[in-house]
Protein backbone atom coordinates (compact mmCIF):
# COMPACT_ATOMS: atom_id res chain seq x y z
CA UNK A 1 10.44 -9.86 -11.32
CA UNK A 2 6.81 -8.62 -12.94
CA UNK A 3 7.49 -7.76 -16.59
CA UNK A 4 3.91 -6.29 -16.38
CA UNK A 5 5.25 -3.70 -13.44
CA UNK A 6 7.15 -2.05 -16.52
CA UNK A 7 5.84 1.45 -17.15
CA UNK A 8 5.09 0.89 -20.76
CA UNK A 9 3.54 -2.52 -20.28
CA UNK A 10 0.28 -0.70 -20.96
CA UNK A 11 0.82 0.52 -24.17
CA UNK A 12 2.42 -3.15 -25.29
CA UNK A 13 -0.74 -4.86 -23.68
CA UNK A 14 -2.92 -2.64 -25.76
CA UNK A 15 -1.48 -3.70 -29.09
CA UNK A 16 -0.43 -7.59 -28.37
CA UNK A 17 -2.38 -10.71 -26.85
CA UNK A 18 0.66 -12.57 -25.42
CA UNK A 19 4.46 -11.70 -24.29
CA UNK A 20 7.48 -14.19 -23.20
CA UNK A 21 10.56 -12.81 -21.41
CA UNK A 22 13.59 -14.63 -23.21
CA UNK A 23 16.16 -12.72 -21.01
CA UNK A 24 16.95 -10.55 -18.24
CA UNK A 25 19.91 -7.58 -17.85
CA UNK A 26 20.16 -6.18 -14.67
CA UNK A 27 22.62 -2.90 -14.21
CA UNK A 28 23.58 -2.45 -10.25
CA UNK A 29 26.02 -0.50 -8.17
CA UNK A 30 27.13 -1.49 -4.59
CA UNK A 31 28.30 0.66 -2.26
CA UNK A 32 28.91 1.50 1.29
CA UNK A 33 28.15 4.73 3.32
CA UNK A 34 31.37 4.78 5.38
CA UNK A 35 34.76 5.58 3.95
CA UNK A 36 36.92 3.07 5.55
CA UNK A 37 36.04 -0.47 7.10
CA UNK A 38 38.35 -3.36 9.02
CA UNK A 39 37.23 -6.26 6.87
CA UNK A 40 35.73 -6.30 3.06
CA UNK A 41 32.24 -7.42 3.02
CA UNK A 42 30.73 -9.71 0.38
CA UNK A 43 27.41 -9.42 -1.49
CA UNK A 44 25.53 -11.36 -3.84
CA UNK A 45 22.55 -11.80 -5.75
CA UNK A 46 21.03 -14.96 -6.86
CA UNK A 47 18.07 -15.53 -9.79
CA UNK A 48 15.81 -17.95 -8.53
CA UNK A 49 12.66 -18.55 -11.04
CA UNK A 50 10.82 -21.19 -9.44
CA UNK A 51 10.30 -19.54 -5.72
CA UNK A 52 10.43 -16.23 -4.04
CA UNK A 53 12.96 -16.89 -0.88
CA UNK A 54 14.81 -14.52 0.23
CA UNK A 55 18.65 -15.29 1.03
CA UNK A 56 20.17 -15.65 4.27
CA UNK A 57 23.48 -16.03 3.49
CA UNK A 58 26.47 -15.63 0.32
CA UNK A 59 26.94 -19.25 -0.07
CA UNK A 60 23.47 -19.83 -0.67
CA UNK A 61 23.19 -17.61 -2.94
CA UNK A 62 26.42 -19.08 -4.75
CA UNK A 63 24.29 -22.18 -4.96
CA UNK A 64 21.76 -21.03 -7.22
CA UNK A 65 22.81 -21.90 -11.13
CA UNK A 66 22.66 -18.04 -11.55
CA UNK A 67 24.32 -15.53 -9.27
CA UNK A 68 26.88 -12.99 -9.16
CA UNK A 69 29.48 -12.50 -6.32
CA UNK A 70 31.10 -8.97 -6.05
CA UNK A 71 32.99 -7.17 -2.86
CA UNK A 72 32.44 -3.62 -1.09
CA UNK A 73 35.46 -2.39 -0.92
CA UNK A 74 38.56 -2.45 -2.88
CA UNK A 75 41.47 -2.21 0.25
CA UNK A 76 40.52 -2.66 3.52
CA UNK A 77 40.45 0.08 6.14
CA UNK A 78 41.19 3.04 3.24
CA UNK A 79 39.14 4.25 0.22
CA UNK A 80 36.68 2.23 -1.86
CA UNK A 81 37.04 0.82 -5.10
CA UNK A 82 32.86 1.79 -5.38
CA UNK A 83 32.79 3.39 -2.64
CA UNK A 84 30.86 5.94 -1.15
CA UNK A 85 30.34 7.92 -5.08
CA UNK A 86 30.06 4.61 -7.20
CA UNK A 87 31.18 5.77 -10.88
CA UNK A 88 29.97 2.67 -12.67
CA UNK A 89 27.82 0.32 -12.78
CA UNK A 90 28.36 -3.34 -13.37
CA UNK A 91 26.20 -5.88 -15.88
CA UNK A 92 24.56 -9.14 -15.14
CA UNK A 93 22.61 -10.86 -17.83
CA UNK A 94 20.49 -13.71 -16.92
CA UNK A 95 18.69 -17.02 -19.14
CA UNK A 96 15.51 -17.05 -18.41
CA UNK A 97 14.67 -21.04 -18.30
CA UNK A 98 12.78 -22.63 -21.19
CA UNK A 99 10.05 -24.60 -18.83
CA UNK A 100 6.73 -23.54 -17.88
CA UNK A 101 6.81 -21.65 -14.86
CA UNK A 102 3.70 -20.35 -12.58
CA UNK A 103 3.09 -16.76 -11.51
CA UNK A 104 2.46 -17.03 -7.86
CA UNK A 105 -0.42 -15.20 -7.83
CA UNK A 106 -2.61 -16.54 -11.00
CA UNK A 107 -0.68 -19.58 -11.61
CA UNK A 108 -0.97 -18.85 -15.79
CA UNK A 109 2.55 -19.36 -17.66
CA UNK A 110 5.52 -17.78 -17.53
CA UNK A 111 9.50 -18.09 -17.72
CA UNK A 112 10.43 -18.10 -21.06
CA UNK A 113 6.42 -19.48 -22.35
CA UNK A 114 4.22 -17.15 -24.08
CA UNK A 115 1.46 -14.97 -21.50
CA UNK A 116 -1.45 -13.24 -21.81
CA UNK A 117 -0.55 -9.45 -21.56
CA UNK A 118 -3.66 -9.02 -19.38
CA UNK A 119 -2.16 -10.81 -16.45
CA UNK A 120 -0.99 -8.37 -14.20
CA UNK A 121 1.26 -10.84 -12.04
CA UNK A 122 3.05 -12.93 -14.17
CA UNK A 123 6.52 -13.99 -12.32
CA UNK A 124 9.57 -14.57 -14.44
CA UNK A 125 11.81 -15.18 -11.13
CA UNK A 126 13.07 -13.44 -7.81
CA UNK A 127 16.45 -12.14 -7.99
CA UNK A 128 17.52 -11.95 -4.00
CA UNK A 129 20.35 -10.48 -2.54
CA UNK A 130 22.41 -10.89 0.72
CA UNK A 131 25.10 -8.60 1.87
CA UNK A 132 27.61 -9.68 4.53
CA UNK A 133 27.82 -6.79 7.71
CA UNK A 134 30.41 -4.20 7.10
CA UNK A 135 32.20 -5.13 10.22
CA UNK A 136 31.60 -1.30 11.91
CA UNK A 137 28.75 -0.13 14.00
CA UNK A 138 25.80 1.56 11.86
CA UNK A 139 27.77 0.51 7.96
CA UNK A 140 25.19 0.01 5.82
CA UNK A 141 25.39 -2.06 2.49
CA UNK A 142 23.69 -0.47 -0.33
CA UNK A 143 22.68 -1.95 -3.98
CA UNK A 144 20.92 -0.30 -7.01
CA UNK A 145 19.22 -2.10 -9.86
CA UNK A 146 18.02 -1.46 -12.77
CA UNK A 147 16.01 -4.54 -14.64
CA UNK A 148 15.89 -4.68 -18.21
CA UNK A 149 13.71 -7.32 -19.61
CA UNK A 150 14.06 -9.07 -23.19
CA UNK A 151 10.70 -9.38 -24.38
CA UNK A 152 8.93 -10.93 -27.37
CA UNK A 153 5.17 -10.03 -28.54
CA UNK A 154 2.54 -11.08 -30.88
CA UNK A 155 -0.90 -11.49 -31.48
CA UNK A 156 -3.43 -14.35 -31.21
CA UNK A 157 -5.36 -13.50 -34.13
């Protein structure tokens, strides 16, 4: 996650010399794109903000300090609780950690430590998901995020 990927970033950049991220809300719907299924798959998401791995299965993600574990279907084999015309979305809010982190591209600060709002790469995490197979030929998973970050300014001088 790239705070300075946000569309206003600019305008905030213009006016302050540093930025922190103190917090993270993420919004996301699951769903599936077939209308009945013989098993109920799993997905999760983990918040990892030291590397960018991606998952490769639902108990690792379960092992990071920060995930969230939510199913694909409400009954098995009939309609969806999300299902194929989600109706809500659900909330996940996530610490961001107090220590000095590195962006992987410039290696300058970030995590919850003040930034320069020039970098353009500063890393405050990877949030990764993994989605268990639906358990029917051509069933595909789907997810939807939307990442709202908690962010402090000021200026240097």
């Amino acid at each position: 996650m790239v705070p300075e990927g946000a569309t206003e970033w600019s305008s905030f950049a213009a006016i302050y010399d540093e930025a922190r991220c103190t917090g993270v809300t993420i919004k996301y719907v699951q769903w599936l794109n077939l209308a009945t299924t013989p098993i109920i798959p799993l997905g999760a998401i983990a918040y990892n903000p030291a590397t960018q791995t991606a998952n490769t299965s639902i108990a690792q993600c379960c092992e990071s300090q920060q995930h969230v574990l939510f199913p694909f279907s409400g009954t098995v084999g009939a309609g969806f609780a999300q299902g194929t015309n989600p109706t809500a979305m659900r909330t996940w809010v996530l610490k961001v950690p107090p220590g000095t982190l590195n962006s992987s591209a410039s290696a300058l600060p970030c995590g919850s430590q003040w930034f320069p709002t020039t970098d353009s790469s500063t890393s405050i995490g990877t949030v990764a998901p993994y989605f268990e197979a639906s358990g029917v030929a051509n069933g595909v998973c789907n997810l939807r995020l939307v990442v709202f970050y908690h962010m402090e300014f000021r200026s240097r001088g």
